[in-house]
Protein backbone atom coordinates (compact mmCIF):
# COMPACT_ATOMS: atom_id res chain seq x y z
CA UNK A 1 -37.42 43.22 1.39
CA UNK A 2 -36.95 45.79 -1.26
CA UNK A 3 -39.52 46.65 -3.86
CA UNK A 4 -37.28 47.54 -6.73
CA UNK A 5 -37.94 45.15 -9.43
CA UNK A 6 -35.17 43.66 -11.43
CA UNK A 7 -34.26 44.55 -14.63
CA UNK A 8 -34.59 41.80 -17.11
CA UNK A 9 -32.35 40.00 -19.49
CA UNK A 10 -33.83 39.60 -22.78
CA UNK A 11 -31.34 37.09 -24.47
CA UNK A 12 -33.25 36.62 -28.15
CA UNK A 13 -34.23 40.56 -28.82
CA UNK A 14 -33.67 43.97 -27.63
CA UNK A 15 -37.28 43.99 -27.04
CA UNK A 16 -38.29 43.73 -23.25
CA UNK A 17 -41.60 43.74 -21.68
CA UNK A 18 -42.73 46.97 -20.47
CA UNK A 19 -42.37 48.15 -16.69
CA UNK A 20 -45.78 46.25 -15.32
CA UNK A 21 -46.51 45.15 -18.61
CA UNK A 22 -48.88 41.52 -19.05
CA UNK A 23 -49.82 39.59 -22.34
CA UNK A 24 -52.69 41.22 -23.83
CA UNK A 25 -55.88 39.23 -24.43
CA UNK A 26 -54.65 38.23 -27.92
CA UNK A 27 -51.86 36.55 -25.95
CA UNK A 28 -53.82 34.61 -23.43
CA UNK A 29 -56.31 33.41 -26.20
CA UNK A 30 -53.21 32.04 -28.16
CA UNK A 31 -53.05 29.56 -25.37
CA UNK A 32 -54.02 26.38 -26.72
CA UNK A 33 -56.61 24.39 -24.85
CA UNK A 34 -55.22 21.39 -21.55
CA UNK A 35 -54.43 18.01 -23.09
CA UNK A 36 -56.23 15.32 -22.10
CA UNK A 37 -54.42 12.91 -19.94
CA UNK A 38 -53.37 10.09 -22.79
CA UNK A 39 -51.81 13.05 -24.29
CA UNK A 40 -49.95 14.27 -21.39
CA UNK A 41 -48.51 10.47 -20.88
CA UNK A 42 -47.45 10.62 -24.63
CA UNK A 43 -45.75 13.90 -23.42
CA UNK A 44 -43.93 11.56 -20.54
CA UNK A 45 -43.28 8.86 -22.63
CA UNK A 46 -41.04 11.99 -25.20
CA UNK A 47 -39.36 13.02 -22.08
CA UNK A 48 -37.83 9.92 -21.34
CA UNK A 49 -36.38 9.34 -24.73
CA UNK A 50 -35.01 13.02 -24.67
CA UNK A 51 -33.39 12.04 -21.51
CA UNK A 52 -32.06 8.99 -22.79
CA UNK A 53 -30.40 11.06 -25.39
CA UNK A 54 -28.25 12.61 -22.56
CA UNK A 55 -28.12 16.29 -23.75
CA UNK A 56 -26.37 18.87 -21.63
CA UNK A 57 -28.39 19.50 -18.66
CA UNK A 58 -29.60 22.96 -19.38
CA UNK A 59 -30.58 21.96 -22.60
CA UNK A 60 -32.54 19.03 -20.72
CA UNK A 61 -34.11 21.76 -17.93
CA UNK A 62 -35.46 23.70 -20.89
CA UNK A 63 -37.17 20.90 -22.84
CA UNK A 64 -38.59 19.49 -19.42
CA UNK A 65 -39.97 23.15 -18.68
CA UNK A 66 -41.32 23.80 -22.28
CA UNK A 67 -42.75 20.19 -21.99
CA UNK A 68 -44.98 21.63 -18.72
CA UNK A 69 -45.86 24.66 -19.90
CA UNK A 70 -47.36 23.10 -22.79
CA UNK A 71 -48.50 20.10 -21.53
CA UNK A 72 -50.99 23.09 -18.66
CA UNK A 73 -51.32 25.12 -21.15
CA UNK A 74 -49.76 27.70 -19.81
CA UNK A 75 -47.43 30.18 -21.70
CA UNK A 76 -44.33 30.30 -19.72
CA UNK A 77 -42.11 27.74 -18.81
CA UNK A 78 -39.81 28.35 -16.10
CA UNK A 79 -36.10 26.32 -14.74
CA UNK A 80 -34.23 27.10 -12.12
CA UNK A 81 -30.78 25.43 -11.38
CA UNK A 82 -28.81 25.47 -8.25
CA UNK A 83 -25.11 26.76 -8.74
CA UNK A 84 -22.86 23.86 -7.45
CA UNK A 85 -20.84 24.89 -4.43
CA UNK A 86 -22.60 28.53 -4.01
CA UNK A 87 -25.69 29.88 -2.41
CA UNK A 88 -26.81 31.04 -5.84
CA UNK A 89 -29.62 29.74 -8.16
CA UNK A 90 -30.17 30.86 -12.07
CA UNK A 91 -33.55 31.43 -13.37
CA UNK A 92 -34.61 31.52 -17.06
CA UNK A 93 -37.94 32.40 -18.09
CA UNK A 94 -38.85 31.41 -21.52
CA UNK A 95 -42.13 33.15 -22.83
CA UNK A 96 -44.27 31.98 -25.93
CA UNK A 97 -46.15 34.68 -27.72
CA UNK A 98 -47.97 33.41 -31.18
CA UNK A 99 -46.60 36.05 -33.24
CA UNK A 100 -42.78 34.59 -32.32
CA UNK A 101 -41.59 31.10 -33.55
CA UNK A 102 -38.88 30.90 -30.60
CA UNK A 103 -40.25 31.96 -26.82
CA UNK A 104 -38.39 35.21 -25.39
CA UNK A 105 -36.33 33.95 -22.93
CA UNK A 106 -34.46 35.84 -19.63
CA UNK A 107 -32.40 35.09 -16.74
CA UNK A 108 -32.11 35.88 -13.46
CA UNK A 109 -29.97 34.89 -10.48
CA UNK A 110 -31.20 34.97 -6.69
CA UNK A 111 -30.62 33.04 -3.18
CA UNK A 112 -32.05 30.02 -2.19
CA UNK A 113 -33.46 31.44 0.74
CA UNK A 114 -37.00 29.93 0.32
CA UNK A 115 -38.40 33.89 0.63
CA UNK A 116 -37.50 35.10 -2.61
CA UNK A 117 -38.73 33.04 -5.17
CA UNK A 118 -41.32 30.81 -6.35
CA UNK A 119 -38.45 27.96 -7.06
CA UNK A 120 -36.18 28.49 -4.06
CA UNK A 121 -39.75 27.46 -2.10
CA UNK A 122 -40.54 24.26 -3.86
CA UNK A 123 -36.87 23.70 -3.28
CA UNK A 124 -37.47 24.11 0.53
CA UNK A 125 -40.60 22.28 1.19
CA UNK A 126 -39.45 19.80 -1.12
CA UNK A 127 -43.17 19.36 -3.17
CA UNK A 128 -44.84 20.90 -5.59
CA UNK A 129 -45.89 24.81 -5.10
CA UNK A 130 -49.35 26.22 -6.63
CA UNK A 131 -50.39 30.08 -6.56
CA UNK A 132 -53.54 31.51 -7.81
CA UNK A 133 -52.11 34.91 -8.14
CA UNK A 134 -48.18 35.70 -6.96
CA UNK A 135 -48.92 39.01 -6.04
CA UNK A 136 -50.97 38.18 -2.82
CA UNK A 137 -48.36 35.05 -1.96
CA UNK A 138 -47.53 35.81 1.74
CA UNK A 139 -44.55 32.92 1.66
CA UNK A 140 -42.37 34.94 -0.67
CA UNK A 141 -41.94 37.36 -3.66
CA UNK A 142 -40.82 36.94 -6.91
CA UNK A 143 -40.20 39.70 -8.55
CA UNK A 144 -39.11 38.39 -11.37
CA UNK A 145 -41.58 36.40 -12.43
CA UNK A 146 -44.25 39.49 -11.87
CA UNK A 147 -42.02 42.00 -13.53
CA UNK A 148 -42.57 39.58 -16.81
CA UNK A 149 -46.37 39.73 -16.11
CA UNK A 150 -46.45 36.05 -14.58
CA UNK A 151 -49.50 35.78 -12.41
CA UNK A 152 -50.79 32.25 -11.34
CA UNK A 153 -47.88 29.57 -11.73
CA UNK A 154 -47.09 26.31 -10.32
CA UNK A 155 -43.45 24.82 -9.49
CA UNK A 156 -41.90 21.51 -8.85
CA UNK A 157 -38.42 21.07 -6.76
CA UNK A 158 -35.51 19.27 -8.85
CA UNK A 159 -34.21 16.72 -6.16
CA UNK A 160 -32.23 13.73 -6.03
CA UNK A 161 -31.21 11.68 -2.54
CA UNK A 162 -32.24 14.80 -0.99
CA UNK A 163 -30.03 16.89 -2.63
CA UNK A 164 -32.03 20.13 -4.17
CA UNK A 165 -30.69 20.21 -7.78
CA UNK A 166 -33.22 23.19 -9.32
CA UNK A 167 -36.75 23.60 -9.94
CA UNK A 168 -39.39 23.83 -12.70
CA UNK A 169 -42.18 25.85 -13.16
CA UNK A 170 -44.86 26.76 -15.37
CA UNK A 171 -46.89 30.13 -15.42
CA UNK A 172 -50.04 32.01 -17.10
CA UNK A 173 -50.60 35.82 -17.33
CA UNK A 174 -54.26 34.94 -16.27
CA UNK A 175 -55.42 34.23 -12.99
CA UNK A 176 -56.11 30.26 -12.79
CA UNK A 177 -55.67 27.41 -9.96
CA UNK A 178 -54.11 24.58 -11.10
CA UNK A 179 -55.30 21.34 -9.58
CA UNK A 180 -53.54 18.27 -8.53
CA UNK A 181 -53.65 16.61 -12.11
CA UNK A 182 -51.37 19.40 -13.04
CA UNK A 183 -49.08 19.18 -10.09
CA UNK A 184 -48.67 14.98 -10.37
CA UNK A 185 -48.25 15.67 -14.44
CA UNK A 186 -45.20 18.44 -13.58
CA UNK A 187 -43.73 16.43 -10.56
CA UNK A 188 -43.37 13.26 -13.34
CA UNK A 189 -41.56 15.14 -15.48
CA UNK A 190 -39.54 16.59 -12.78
CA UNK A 191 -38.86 12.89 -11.42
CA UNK A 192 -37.73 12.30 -14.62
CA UNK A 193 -35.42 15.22 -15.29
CA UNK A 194 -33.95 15.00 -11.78
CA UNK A 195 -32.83 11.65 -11.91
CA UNK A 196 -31.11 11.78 -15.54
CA UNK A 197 -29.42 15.25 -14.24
CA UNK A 198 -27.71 12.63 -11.70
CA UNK A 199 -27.05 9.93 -14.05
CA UNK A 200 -25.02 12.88 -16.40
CA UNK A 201 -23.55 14.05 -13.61
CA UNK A 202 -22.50 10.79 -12.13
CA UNK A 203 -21.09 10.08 -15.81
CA UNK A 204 -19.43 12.89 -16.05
CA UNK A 205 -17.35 12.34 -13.04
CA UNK A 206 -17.05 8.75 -13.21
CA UNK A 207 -15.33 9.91 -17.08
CA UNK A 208 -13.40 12.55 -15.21
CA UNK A 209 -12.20 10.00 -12.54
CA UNK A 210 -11.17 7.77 -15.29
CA UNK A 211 -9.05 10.24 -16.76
CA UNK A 212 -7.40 11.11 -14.19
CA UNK A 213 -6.73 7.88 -13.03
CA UNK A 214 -5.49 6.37 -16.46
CA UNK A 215 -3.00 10.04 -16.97
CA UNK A 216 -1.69 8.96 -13.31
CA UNK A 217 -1.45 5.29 -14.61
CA UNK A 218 0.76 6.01 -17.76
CA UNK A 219 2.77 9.23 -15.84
CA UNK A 220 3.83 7.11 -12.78
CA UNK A 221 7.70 6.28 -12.31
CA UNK A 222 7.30 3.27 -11.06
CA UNK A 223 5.86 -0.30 -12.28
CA UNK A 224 2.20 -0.52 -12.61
CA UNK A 225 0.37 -3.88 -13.51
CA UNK A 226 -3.68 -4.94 -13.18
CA UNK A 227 -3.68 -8.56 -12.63
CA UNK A 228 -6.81 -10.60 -12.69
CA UNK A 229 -7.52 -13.39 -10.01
CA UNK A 230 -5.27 -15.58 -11.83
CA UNK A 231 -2.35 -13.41 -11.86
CA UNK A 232 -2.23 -12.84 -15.43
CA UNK A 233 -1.77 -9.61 -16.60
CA UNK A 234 -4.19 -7.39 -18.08
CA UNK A 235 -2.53 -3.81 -18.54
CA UNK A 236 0.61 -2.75 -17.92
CA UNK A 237 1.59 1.24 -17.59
CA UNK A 238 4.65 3.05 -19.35
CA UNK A 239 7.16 2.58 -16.68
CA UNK A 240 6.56 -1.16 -16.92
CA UNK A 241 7.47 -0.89 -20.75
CA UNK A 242 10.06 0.84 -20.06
CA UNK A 243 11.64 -1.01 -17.49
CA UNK A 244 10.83 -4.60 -18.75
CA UNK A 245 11.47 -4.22 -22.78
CA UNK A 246 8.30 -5.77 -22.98
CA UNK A 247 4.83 -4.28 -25.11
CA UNK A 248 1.98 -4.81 -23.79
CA UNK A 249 0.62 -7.16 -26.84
CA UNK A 250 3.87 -9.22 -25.71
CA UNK A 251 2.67 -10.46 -21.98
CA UNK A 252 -0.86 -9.74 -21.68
CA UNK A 253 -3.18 -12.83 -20.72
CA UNK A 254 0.00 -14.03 -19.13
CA UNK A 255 0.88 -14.78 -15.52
CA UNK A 256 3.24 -12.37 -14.12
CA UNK A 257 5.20 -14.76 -12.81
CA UNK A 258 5.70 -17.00 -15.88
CA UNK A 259 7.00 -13.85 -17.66
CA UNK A 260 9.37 -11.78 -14.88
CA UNK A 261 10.14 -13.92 -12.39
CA UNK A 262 13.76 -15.75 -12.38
CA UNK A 263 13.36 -19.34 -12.03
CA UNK A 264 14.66 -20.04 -8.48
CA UNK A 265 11.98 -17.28 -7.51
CA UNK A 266 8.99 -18.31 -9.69
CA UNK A 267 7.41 -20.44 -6.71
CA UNK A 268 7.36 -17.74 -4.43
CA UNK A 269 6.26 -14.89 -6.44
CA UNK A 270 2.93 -17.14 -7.59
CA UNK A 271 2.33 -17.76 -4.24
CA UNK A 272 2.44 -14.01 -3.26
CA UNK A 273 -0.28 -13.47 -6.05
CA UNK A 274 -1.98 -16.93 -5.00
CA UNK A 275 -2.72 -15.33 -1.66
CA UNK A 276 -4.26 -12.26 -2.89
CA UNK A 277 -6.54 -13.90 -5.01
CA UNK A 278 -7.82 -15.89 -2.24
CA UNK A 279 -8.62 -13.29 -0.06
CA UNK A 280 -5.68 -11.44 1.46
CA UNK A 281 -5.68 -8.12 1.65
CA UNK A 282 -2.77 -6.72 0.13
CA UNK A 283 1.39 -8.25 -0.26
CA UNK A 284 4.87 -6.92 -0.36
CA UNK A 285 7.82 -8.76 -1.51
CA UNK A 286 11.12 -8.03 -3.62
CA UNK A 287 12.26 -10.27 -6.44
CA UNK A 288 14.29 -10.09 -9.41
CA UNK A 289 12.32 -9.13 -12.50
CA UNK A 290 13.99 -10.98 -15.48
CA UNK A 291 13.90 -8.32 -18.49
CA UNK A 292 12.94 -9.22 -21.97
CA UNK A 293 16.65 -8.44 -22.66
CA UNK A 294 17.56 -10.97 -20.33
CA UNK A 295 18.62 -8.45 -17.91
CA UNK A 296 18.25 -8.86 -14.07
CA UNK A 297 16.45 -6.03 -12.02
CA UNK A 298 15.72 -6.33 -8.44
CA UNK A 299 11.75 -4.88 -8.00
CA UNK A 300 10.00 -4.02 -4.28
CA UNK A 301 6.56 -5.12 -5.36
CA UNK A 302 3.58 -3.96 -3.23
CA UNK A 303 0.42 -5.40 -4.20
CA UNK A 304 -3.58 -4.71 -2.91
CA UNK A 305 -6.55 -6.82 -3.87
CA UNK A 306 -9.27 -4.82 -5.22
CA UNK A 307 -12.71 -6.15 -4.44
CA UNK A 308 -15.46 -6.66 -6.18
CA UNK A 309 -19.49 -5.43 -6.01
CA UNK A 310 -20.22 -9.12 -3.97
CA UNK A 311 -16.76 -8.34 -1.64
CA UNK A 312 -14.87 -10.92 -3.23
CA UNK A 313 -11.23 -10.11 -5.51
CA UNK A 314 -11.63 -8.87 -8.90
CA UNK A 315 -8.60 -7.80 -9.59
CA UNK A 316 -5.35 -6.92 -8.31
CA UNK A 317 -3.27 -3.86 -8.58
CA UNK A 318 0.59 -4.62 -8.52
CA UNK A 319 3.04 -1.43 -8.04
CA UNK A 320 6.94 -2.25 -8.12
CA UNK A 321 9.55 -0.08 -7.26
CA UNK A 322 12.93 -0.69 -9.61
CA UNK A 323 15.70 -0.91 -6.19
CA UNK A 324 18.40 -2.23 -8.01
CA UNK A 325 21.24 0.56 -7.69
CA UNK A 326 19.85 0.81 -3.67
CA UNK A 327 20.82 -2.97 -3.16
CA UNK A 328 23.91 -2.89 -5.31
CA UNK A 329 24.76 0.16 -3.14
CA UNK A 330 24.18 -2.04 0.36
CA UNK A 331 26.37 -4.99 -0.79
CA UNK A 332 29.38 -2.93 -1.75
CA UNK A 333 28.54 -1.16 1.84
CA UNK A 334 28.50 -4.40 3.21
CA UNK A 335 31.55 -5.56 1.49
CA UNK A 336 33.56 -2.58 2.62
CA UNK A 337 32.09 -2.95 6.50
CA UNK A 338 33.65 -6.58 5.90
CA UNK A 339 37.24 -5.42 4.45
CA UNK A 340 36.92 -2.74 7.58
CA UNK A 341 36.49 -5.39 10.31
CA UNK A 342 39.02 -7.26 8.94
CA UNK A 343 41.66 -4.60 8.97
CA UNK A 344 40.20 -3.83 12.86
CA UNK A 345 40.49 -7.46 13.71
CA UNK A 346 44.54 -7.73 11.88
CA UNK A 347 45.19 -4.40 14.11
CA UNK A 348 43.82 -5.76 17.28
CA UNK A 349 46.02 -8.80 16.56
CA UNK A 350 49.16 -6.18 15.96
CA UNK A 351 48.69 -4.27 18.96
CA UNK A 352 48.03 -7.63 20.84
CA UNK A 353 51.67 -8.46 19.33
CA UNK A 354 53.46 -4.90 20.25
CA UNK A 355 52.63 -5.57 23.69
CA UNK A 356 53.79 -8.63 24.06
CA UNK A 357 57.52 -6.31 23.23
CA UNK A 358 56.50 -8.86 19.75
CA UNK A 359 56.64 -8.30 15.72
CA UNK A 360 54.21 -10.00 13.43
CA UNK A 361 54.69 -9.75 9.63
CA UNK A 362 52.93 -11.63 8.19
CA UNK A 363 49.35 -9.50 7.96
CA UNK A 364 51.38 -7.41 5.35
CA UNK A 365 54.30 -9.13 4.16
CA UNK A 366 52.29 -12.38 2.58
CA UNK A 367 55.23 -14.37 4.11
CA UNK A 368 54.62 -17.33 7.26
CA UNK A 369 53.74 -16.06 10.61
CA UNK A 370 57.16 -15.49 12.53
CA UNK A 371 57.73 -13.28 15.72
CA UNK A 372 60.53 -11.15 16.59
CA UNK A 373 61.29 -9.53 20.31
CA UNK A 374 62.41 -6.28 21.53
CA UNK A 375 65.86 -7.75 22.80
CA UNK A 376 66.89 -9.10 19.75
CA UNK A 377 68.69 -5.72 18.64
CA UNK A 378 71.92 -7.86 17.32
CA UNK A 379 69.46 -9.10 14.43
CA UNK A 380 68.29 -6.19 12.81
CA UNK A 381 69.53 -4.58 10.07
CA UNK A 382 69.95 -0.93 10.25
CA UNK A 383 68.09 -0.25 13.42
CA UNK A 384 65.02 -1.90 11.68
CA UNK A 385 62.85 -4.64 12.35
CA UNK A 386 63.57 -7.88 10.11
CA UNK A 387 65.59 -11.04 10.63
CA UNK A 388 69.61 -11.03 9.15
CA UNK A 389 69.90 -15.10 8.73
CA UNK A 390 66.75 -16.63 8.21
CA UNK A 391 65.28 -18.57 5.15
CA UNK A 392 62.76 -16.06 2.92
CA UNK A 393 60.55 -17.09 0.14
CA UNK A 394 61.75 -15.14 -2.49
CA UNK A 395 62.43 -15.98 -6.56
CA UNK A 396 64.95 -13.39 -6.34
CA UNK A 397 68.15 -12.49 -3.49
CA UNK A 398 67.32 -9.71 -1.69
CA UNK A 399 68.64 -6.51 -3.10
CA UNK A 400 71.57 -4.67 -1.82
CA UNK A 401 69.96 -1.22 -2.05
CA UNK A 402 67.32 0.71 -0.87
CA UNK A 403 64.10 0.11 -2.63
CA UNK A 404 61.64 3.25 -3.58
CA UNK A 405 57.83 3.50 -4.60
CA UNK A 406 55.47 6.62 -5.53
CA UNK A 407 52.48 6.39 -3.21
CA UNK A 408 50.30 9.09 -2.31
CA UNK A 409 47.60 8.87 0.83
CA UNK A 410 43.65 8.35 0.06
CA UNK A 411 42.41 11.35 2.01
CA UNK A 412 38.17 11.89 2.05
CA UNK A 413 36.72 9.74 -0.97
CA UNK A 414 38.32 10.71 -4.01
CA UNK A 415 41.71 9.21 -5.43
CA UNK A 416 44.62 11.24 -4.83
CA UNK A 417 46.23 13.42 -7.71
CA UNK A 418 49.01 12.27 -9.91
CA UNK A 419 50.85 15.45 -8.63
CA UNK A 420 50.29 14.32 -4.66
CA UNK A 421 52.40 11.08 -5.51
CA UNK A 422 55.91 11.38 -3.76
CA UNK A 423 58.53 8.85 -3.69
CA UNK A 424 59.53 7.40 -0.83
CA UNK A 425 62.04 4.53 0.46
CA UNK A 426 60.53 0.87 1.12
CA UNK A 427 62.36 -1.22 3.82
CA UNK A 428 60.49 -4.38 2.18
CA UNK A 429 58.33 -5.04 -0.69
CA UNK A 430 56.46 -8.37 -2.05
CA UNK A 431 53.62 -9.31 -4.56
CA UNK A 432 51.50 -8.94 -1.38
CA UNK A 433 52.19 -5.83 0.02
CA UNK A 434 55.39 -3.02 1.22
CA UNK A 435 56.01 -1.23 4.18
CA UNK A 436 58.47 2.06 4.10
CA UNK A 437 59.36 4.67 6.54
CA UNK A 438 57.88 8.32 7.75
CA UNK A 439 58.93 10.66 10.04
CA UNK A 440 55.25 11.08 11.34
CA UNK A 441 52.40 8.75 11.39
CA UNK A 442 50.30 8.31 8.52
CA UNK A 443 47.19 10.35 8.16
CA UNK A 444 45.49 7.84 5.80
CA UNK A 445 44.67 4.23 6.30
CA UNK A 446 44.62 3.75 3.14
CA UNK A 447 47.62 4.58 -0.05
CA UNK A 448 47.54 4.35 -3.29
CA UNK A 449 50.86 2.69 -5.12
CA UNK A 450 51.73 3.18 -8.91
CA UNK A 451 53.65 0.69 -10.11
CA UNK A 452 55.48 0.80 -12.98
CA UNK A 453 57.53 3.74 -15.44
CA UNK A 454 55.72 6.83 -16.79
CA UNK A 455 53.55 7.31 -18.28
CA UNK A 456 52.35 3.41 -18.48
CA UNK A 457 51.51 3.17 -15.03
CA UNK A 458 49.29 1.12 -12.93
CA UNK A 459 47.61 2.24 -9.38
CA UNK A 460 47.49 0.25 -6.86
CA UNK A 461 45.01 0.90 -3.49
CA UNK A 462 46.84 -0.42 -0.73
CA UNK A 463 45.71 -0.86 3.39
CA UNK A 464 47.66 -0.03 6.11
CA UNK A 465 47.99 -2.98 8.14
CA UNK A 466 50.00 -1.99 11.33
CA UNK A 467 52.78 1.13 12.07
CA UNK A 468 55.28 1.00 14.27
CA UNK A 469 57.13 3.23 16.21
CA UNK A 470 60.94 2.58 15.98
CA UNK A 471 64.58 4.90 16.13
CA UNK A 472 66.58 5.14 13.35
CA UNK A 473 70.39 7.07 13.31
CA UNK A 474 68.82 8.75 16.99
CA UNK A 475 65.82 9.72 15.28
CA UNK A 476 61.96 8.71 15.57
CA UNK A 477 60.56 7.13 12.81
CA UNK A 478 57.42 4.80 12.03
CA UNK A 479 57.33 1.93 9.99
CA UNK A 480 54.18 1.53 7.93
CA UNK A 481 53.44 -1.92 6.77
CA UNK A 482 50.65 -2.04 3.53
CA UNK A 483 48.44 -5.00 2.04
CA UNK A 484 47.38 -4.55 -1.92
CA UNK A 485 43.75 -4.33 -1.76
CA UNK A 486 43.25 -4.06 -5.70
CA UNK A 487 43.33 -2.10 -8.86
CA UNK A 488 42.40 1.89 -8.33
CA UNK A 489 40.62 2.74 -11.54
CA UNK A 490 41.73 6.42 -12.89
């Protein structure tokens, strides 16, 4: 280990103790004379209302240190304070000299190797440390403490649950052995300090915790409640405001289920809560929520019991999840799956129909089920499909010529263009439906109609229900029969 003696930190004056330099006799007379030992429990008993007062924990070390120094008679106080999460502790010396009204005081950093200081040893063997004279120690050197004229000094470890915290310490520029009065007196006071350095640490994270907790609380998207064992609702975050029109003031002390849930639902959701309080663990459901509007919002709740010290539910935490655009999404999903199967199943039935050499027109016509063969050429009209002399359902005679519609094809998921609209001839139109010819087959299942006379038109989505494959004047052509499906918004 190196010789070369730190250079000090003076943090009061410029002044600074000479190289080697020690108190001078007018100094170590200054020292006033022990306390007896009612005094040094009055000296306890001031400790422990400064610690009640909770000051900041350097300010604490200090007084505790001063407090020793005193208390022995000695004329420096010493504290030494572990770095959290480093390998690093901070000394400060504080030295009282009669002709000053505040002590000199200096810092110092080091390891905590237990070699190179007097407080990074009581820190290792975990008890108090006495030395007659520091310069003959043979367990370690501090240099800093000689370089400042210390000479005997004793030092008590700053430990809580086994955790090293610091150290304190009290020295004299004289050569004198304290005794075990002195070291029970100093490790009292360092009892003391050590556990009140936990409590204001514990404090100050348990505050920090809270904070964080209560900013995650109000900045959540989705619904938070705290529920007591009751179910009735004792806070309520910003996303629940927000979703539910409700203030806080307006449903606290009230069960959640009394104030969200939808009647038909109420029994159900209290007996999700019931559970909880009884001693499950945690819940999902989904339910409507019933806004203060009188809106209806479908909510994924999950829910978790939180236990109390005895293991039993205190409270319970509530978090829902607003799903009502995913559901709405699903049903129209499930509606179009439905319109899908039906237009599979009305196909099926078609190409059942075609190959029995069969016709059937009434999936897109609207009109009674009735079945026309292959053979029966001398009863079409115009090469096409459809009975000459049969009795039709219609307000109207049949017109004598050739009907014509704009459609356009649905192609992907967006609406055709008003310019894609091309008019084309009909063989057949009804309030149900139209079929009409092309030279190829369709691309699109799906057409949209407009009906009407520019530019007070309306569109039409309609199905494709069944094409077939016919000749007309020695050329191929299909007929394409169509069911309205509804309105096409544009």
């Amino acid at each position: 280990m190196s010789n070369t003696l730190p250079q000090p930190q003076d943090l009061n004056t410029t002044e600074s103790l000479e190289a080697g330099g020690r108190p001078g006799s007018a100094q170590a007379s200054a020292v006033v004379d022990r306390p007896d030992s009612l005094s040094r429990q009055q000296a306890v008993v001031a400790m422990g209302r400064r610690a009640i007062a909770a000051p900041e924990l350097s300010i604490l070390m200090r007084d505790a240190a001063s407090l020793i120094a005193e208390a022995l008679g000695a004329e420096y106080g010493c504290t030494a304070e572990v770095v959290p999460g480093s390998s690093k502790i901070v000394h400060t010396l504080m030295l009282r000299e009669p002709d000053r009204a505040k002590p000199r005081v200096f810092v110092h950093e080091s390891g905590t190797d237990g070699r190179d200081s007097l407080a990074a040893c009581a820190m290792e063997v975990a008890h108090p440390v006495v030395v007659a004279e520091l310069s003959r120690e043979p367990r370690f050197r501090d240099y800093f403490l000689e370089r400042h004229g210390a000479n005997s000094a004793i030092a008590v470890p700053l430990a809580l649950h086994g955790h090293a915290l610091g150290a304190l310490a009290a020295c004299t520029a004289e050569i004198r052995q304290f005794d075990a009065e002195d070291a029970s007196f100093a490790e009292a006071v360092a009892h003391l300090t050590a556990t009140t350095m936990g409590r204001v640490r514990a404090e100050n994270a348990l505050a920090a915790e809270r904070r964080l907790a209560a900013a995650v609380f109000e900045t959540v998207g989705a619904i938070v409640l705290v529920l007591d064992t009751g179910g009735r609702i004792l806070r309520v975050n910003r996303a629940c405001q927000q979703v539910t029109g409700f203030s806080p003031g307006e449903i606290q002390d009230h069960p959640i289920w009394s104030v969200f849930a939808v009647p038909k639902e109420a029994d159900s959701f209290e007996t999700t809560f019931r559970k909880l309080a009884k001693g499950a663990s945690s819940a999902q459901c989904e339910s409507l929520l019933l806004t203060k509007h009188g809106d209806r919002r479908r909510i994924a709740w999950s829910c978790k019991a939180m236990p109390g010290p005895e293991g039993s539910t205190e409270s319970i935490i509530a978090t829902g999840i607003d799903v009502t655009s995913e559901r709405q999404a699903e049903e129209k999903a499930a509606e179009a799956e439905r319109v899908a199967e039906s237009a599979r199943s009305a196909m099926k039935r078609m190409s059942s129909s075609l190959s029995d050499g069969a016709y059937d027109y009434s999936t897109w016509t609207g009109t009674d089920s009735q079945t026309y063969s292959h053979d029966e050429e001398s009863e079409k009209v115009g090469g096409l499909p459809g009975p000459v002399a049969r009795s039709e359902r219609r307000r109207h005679p049949r017109r004598s010529f050739p009907y014509s519609q704009w459609v356009a094809p649905v192609l992907g998921e967006e609406l055709p263009a008003e310019e894609e609209f091309q008019e084309i001839e009909c063989n057949d139109i009804s309030s149900g439906g139209f079929s009409f010819l092309l030279p190829k087959p369709p691309q699109s299942d799906t057409f949209v109609a407009a009906l009407g006379i520019p530019p007070r038109l309306t569109y039409l989505t309609a199905h494709i229900t069944h094409v077939t494959r016919l000749e007309r004047d020695g050329q191929p052509m299909y007929l394409v029969g169509c069911r309205y499906m509804g309105r096409a918004r544009y």
